[in-house]
PDB file of N, CA and C in Angstrom:
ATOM      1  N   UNK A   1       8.594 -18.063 -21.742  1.00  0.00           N
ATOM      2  CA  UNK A   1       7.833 -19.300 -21.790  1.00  0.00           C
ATOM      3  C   UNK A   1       6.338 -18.991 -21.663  1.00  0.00           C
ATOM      4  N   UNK A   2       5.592 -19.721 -22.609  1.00  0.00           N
ATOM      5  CA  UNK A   2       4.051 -19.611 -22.349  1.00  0.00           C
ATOM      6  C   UNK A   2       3.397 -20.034 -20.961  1.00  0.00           C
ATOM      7  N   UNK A   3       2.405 -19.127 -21.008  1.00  0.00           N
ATOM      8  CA  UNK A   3       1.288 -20.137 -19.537  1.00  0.00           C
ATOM      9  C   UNK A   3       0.399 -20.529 -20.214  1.00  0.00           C
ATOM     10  N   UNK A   4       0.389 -20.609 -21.482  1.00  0.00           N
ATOM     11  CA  UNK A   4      -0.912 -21.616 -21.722  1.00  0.00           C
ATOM     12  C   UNK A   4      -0.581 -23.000 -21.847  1.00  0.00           C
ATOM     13  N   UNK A   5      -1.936 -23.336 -21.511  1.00  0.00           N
ATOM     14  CA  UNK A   5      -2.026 -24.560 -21.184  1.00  0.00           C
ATOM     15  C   UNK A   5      -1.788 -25.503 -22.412  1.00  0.00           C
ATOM     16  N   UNK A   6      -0.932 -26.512 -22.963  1.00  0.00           N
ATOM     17  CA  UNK A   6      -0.746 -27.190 -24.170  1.00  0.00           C
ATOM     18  C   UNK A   6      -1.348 -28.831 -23.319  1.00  0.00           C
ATOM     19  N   UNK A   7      -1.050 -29.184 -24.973  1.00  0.00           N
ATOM     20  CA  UNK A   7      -2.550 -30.851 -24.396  1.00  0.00           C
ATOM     21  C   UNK A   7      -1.369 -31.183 -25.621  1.00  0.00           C
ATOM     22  N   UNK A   8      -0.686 -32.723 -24.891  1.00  0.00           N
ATOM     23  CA  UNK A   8       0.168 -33.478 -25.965  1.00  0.00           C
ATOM     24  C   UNK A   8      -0.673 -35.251 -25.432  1.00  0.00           C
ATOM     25  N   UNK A   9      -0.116 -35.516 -26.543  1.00  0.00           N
ATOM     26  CA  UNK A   9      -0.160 -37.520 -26.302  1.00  0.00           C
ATOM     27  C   UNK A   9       0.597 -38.078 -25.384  1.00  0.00           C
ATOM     28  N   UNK A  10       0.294 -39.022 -24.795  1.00  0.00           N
ATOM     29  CA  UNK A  10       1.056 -40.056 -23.725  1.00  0.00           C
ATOM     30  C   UNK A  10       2.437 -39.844 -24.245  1.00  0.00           C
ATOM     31  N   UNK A  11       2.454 -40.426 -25.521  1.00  0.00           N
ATOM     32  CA  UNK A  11       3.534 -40.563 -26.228  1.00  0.00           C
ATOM     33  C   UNK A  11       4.624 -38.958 -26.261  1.00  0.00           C
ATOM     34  N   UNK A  12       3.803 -38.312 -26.729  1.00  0.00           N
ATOM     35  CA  UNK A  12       4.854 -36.676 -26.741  1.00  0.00           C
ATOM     36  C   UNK A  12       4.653 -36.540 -25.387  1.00  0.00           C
ATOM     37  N   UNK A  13       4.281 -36.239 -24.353  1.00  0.00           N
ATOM     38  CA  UNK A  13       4.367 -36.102 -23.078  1.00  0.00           C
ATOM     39  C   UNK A  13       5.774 -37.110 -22.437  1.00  0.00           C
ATOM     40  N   UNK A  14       5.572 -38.208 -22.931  1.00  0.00           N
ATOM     41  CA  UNK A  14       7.005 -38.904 -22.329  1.00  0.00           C
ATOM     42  C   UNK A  14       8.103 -38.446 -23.078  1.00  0.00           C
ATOM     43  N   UNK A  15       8.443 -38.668 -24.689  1.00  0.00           N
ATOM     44  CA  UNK A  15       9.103 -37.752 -25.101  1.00  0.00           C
ATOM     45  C   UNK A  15       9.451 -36.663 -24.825  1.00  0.00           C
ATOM     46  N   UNK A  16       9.262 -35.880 -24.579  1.00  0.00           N
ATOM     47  CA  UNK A  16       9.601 -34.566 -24.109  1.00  0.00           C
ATOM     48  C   UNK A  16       9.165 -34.058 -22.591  1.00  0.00           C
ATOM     49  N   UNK A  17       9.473 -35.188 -21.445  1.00  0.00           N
ATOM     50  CA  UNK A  17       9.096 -35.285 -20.451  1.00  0.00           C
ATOM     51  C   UNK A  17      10.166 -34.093 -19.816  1.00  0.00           C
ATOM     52  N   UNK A  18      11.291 -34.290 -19.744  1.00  0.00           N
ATOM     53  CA  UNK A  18      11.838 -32.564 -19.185  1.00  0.00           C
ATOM     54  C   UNK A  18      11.408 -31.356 -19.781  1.00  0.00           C
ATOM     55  N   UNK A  19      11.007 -31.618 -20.813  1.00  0.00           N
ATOM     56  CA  UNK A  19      10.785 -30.221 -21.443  1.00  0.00           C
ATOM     57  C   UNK A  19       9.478 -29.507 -20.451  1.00  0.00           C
ATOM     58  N   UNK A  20       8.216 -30.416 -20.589  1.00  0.00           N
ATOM     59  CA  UNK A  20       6.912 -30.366 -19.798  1.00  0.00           C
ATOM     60  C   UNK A  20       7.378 -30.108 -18.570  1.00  0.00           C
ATOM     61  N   UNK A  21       8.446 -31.223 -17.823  1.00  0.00           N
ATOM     62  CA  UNK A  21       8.774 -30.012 -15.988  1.00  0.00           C
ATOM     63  C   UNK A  21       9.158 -28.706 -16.086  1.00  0.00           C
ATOM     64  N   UNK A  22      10.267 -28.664 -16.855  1.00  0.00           N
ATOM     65  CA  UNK A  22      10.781 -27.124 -17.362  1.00  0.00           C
ATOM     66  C   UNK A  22       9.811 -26.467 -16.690  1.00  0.00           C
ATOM     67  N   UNK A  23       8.500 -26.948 -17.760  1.00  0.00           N
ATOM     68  CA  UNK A  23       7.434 -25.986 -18.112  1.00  0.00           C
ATOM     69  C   UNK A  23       6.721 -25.320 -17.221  1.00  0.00           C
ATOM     70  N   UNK A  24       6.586 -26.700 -16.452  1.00  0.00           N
ATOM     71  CA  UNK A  24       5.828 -26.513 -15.299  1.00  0.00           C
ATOM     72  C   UNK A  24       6.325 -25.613 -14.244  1.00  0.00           C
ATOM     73  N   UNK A  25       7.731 -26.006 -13.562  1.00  0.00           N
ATOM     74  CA  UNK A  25       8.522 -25.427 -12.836  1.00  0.00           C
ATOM     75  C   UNK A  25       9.028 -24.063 -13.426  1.00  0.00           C
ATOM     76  N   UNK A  26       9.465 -23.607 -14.591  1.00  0.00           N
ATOM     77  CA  UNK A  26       9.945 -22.100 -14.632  1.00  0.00           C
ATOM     78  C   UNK A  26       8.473 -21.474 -15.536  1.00  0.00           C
ATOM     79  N   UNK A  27       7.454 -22.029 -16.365  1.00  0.00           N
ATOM     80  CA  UNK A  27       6.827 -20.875 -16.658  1.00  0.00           C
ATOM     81  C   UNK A  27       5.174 -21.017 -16.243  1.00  0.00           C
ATOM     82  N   UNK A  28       5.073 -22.091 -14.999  1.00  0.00           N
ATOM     83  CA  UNK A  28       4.017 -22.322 -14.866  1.00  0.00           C
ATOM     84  C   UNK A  28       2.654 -22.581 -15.385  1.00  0.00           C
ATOM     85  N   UNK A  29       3.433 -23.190 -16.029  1.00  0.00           N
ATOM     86  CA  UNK A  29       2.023 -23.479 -17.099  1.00  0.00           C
ATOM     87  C   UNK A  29       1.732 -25.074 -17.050  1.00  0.00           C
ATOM     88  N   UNK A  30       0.489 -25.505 -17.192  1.00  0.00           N
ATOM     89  CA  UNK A  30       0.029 -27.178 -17.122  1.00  0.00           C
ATOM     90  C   UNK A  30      -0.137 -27.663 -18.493  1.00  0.00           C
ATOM     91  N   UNK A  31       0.546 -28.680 -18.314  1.00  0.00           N
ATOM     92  CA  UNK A  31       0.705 -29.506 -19.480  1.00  0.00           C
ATOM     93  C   UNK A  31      -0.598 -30.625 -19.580  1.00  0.00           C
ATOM     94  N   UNK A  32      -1.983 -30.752 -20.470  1.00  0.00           N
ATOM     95  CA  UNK A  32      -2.752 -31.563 -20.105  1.00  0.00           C
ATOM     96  C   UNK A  32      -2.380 -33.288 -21.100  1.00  0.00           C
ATOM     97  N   UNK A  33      -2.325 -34.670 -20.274  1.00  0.00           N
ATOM     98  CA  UNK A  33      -2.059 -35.411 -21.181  1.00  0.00           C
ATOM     99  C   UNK A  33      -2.852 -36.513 -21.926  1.00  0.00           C
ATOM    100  N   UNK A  34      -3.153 -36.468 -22.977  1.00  0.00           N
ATOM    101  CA  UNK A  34      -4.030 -36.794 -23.273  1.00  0.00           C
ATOM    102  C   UNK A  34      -4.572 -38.482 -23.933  1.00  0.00           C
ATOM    103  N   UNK A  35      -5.209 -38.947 -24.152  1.00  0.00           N
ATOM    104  CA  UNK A  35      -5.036 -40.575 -24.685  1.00  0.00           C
ATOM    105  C   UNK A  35      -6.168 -40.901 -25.226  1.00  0.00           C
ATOM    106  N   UNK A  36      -6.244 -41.647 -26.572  1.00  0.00           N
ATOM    107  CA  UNK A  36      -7.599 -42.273 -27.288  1.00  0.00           C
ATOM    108  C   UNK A  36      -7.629 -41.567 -28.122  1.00  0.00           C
ATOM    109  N   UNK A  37      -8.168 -42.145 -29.260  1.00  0.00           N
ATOM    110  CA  UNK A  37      -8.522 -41.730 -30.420  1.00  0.00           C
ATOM    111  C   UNK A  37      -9.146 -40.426 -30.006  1.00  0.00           C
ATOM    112  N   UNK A  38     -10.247 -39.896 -28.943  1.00  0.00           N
ATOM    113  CA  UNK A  38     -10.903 -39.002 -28.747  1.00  0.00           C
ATOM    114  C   UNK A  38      -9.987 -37.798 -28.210  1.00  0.00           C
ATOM    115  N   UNK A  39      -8.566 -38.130 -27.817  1.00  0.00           N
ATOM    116  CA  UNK A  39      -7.573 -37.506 -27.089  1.00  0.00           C
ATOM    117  C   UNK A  39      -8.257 -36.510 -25.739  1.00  0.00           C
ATOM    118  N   UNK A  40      -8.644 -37.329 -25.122  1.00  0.00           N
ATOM    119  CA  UNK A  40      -9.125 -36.484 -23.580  1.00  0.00           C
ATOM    120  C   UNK A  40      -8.439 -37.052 -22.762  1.00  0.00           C
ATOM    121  N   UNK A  41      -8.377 -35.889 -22.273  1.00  0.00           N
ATOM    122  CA  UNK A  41      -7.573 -35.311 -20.946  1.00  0.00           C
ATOM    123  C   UNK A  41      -7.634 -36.081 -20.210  1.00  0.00           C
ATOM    124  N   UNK A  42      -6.237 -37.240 -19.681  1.00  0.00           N
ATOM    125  CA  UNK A  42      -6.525 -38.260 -18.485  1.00  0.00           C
ATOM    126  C   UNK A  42      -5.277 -37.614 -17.063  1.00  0.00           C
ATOM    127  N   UNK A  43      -4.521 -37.122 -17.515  1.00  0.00           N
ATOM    128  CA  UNK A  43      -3.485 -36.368 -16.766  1.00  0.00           C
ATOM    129  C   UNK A  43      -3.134 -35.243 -16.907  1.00  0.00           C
ATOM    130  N   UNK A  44      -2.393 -34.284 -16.150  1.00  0.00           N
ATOM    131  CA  UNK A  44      -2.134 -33.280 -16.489  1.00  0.00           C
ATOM    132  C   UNK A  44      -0.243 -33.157 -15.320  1.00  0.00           C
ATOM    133  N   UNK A  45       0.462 -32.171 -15.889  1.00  0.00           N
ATOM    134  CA  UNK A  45       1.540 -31.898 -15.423  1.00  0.00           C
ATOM    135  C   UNK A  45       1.384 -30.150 -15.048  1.00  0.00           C
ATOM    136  N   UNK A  46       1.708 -29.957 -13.677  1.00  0.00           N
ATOM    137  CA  UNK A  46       1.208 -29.192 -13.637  1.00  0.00           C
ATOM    138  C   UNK A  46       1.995 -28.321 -12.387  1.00  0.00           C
ATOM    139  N   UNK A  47       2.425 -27.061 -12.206  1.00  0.00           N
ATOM    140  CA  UNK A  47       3.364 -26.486 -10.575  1.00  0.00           C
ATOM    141  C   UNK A  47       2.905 -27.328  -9.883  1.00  0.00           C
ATOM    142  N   UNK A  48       3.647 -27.559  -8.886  1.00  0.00           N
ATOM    143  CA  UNK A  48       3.828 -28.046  -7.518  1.00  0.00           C
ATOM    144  C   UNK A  48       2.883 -26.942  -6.762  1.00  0.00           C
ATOM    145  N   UNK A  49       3.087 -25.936  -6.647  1.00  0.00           N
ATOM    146  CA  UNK A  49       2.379 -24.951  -5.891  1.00  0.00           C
ATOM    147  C   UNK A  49       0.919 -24.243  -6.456  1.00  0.00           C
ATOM    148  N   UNK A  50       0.733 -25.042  -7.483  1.00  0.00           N
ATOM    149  CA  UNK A  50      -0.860 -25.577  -7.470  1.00  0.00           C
ATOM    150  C   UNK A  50      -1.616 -26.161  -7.368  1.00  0.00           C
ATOM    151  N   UNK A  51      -0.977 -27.503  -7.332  1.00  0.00           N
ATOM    152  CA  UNK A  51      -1.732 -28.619  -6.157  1.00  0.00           C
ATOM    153  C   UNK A  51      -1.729 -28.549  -4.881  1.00  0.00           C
ATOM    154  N   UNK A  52      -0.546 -27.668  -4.584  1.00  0.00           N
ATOM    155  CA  UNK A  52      -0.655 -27.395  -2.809  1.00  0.00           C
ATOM    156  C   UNK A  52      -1.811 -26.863  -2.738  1.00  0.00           C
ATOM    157  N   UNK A  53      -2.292 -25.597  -3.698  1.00  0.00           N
ATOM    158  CA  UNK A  53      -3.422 -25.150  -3.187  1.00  0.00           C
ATOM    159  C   UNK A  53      -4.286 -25.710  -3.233  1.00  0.00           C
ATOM    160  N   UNK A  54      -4.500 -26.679  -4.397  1.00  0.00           N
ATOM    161  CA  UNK A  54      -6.016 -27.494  -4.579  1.00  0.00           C
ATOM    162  C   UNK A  54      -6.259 -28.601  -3.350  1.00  0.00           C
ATOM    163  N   UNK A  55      -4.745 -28.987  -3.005  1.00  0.00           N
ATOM    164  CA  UNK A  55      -4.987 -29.637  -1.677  1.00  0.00           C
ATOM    165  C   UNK A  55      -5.614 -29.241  -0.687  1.00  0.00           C
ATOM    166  N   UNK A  56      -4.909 -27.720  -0.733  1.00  0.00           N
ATOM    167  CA  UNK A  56      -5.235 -27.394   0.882  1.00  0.00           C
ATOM    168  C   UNK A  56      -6.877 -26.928   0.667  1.00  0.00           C
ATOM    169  N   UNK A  57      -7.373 -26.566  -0.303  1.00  0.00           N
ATOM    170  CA  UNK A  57      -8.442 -26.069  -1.032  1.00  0.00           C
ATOM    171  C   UNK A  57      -9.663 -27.324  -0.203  1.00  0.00           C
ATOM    172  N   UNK A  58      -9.144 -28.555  -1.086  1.00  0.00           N
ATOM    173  CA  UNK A  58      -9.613 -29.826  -0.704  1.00  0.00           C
ATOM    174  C   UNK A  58     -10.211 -30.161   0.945  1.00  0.00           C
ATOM    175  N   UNK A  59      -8.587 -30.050   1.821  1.00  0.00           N
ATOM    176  CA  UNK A  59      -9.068 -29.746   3.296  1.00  0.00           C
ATOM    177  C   UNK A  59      -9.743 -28.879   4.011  1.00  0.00           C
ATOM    178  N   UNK A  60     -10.002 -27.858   3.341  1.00  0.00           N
ATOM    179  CA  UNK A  60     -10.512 -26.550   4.002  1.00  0.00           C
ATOM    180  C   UNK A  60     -12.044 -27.229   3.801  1.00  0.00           C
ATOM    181  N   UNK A  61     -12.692 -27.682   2.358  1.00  0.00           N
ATOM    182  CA  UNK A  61     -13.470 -28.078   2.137  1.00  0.00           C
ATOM    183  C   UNK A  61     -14.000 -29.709   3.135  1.00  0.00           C
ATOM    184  N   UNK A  62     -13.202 -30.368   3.429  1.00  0.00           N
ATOM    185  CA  UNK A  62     -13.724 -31.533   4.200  1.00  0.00           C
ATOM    186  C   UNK A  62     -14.000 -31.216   5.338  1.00  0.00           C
ATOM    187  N   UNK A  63     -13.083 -29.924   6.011  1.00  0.00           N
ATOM    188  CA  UNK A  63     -13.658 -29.720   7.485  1.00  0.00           C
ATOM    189  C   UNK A  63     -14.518 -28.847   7.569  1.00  0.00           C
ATOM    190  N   UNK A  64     -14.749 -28.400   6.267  1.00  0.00           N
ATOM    191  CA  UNK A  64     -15.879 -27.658   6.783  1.00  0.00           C
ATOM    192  C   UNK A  64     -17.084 -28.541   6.765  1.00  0.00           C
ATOM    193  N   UNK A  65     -17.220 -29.091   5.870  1.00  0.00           N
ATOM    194  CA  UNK A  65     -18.360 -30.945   5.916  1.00  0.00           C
ATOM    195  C   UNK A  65     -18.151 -31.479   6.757  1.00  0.00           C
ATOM    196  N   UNK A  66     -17.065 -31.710   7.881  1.00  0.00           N
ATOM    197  CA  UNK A  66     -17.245 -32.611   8.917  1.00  0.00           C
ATOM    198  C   UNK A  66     -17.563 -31.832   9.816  1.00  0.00           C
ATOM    199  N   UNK A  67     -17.426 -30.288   9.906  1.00  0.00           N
ATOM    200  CA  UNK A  67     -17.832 -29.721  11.241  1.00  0.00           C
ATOM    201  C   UNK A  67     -19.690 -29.617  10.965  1.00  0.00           C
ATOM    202  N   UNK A  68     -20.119 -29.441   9.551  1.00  0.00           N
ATOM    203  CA  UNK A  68     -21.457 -29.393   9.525  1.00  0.00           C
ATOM    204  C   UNK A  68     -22.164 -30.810   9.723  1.00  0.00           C
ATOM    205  N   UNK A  69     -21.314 -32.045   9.657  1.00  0.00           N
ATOM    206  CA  UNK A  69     -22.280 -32.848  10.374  1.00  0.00           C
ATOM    207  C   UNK A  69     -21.843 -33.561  11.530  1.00  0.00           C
ATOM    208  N   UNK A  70     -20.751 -33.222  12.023  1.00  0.00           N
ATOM    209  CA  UNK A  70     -20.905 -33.102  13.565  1.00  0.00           C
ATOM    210  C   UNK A  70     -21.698 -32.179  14.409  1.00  0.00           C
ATOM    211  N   UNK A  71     -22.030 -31.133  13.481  1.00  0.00           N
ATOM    212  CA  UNK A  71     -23.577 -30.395  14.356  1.00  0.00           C
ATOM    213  C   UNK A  71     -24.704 -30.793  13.993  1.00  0.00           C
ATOM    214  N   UNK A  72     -24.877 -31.759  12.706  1.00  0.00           N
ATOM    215  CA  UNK A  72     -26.117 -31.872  12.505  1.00  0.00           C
ATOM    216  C   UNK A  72     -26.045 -33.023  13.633  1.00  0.00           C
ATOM    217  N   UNK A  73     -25.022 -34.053  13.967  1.00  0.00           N
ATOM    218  CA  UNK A  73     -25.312 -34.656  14.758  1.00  0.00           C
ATOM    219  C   UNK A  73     -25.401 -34.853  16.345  1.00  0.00           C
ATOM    220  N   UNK A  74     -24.648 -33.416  16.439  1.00  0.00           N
ATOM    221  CA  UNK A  74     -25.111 -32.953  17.726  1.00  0.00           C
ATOM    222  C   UNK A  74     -26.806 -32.593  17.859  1.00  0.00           C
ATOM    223  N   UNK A  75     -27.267 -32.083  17.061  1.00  0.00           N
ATOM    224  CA  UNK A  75     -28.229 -31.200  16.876  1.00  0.00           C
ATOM    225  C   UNK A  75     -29.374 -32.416  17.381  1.00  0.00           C
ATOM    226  N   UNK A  76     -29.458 -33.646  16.474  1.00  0.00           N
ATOM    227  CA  UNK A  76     -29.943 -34.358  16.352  1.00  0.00           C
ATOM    228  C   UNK A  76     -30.648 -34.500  15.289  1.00  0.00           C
ATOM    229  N   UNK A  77     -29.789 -34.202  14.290  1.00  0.00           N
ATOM    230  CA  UNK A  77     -30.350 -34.296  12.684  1.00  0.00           C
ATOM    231  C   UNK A  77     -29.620 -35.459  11.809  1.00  0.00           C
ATOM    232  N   UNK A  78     -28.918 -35.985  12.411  1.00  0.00           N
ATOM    233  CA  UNK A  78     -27.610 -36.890  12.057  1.00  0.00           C
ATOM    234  C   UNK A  78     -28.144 -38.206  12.452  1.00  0.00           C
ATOM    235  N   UNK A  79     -27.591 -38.706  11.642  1.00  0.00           N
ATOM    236  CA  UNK A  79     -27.814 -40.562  12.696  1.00  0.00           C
ATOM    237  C   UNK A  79     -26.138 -41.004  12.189  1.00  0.00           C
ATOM    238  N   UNK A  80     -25.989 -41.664  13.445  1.00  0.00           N
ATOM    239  CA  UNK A  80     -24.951 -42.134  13.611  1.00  0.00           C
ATOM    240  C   UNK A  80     -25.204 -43.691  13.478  1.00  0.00           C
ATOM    241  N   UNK A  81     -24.195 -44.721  12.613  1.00  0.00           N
ATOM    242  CA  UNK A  81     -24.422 -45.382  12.675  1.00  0.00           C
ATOM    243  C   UNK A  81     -22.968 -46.607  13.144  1.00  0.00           C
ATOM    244  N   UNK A  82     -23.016 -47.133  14.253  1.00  0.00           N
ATOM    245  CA  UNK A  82     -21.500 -47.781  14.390  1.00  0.00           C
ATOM    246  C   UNK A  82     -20.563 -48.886  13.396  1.00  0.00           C
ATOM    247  N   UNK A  83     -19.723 -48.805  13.701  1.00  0.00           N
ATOM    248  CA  UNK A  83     -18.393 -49.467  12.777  1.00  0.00           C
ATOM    249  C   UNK A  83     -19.061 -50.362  12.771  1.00  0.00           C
ATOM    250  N   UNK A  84     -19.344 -51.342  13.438  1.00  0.00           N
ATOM    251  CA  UNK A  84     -19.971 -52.615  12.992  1.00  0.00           C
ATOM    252  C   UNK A  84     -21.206 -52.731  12.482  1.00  0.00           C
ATOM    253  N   UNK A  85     -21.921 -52.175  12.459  1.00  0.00           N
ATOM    254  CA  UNK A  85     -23.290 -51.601  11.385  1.00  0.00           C
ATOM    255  C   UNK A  85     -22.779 -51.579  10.284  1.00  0.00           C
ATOM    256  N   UNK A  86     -21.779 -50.672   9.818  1.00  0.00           N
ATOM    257  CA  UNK A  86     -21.572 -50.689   8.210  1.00  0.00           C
ATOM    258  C   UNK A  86     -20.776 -51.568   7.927  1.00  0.00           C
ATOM    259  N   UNK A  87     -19.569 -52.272   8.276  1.00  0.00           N
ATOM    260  CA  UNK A  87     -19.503 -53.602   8.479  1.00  0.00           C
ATOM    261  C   UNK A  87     -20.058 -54.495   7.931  1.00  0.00           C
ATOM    262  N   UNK A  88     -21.162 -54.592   8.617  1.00  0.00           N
ATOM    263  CA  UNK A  88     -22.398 -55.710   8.310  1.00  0.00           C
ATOM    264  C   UNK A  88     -23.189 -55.688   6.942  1.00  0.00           C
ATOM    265  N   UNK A  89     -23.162 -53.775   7.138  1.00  0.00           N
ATOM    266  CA  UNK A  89     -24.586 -54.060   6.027  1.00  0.00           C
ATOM    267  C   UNK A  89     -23.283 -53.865   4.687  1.00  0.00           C
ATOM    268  N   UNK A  90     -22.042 -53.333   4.619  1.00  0.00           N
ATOM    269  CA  UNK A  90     -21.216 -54.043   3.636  1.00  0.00           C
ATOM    270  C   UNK A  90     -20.433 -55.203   3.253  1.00  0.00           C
ATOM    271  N   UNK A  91     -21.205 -56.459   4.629  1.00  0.00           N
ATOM    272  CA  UNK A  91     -20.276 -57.517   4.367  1.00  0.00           C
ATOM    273  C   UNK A  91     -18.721 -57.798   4.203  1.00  0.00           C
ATOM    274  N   UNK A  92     -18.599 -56.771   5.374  1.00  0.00           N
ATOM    275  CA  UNK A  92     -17.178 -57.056   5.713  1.00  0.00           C
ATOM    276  C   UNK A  92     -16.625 -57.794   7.014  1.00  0.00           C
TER     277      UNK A  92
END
């Protein structure tokens, strides 16, 4: 089975919707799916154990942003502003 990456229509993507897990699951390869006359890429099918990583990818990335501005706001480079402040100034 190929790992390259193939790009089908909404339409062939549902059609041949086991074929694309197959794909995914035994030869690892991402299926991108595509829609519009322009046919760009709105989905993709893709291992399971590559979104784990982009997930965990994802979290590694937020804590490292929340630990840098919990020091900026230790530091006193931060402004903190309370729940009911943004609240307000979003009219909620």
């Amino acid at each position: 089975m190929s790992t390259e990456p193939e790009e089908h229509s909404a339409a062939e993507a549902r059609d041949r919707f086991a074929d694309r897990v197959d794909r995914a699951t035994c030869g690892d390869a991402a299926t991108y799916v595509t829609r519009g006359r322009e046919h760009g890429r709105t989905a993709a099918m893709a291992p399971a154990w590559l979104v784990d990583e982009y997930e965990a990818l994802l979290d590694k990335r937020d804590a490292r942003i929340a630990r840098e501005r919990l020091a900026d706001i230790r530091a006193g480079r931060g402004q903190v502003i309370p729940l009911e402040g943004v609240a307000e100034e979003l009219g909620l």
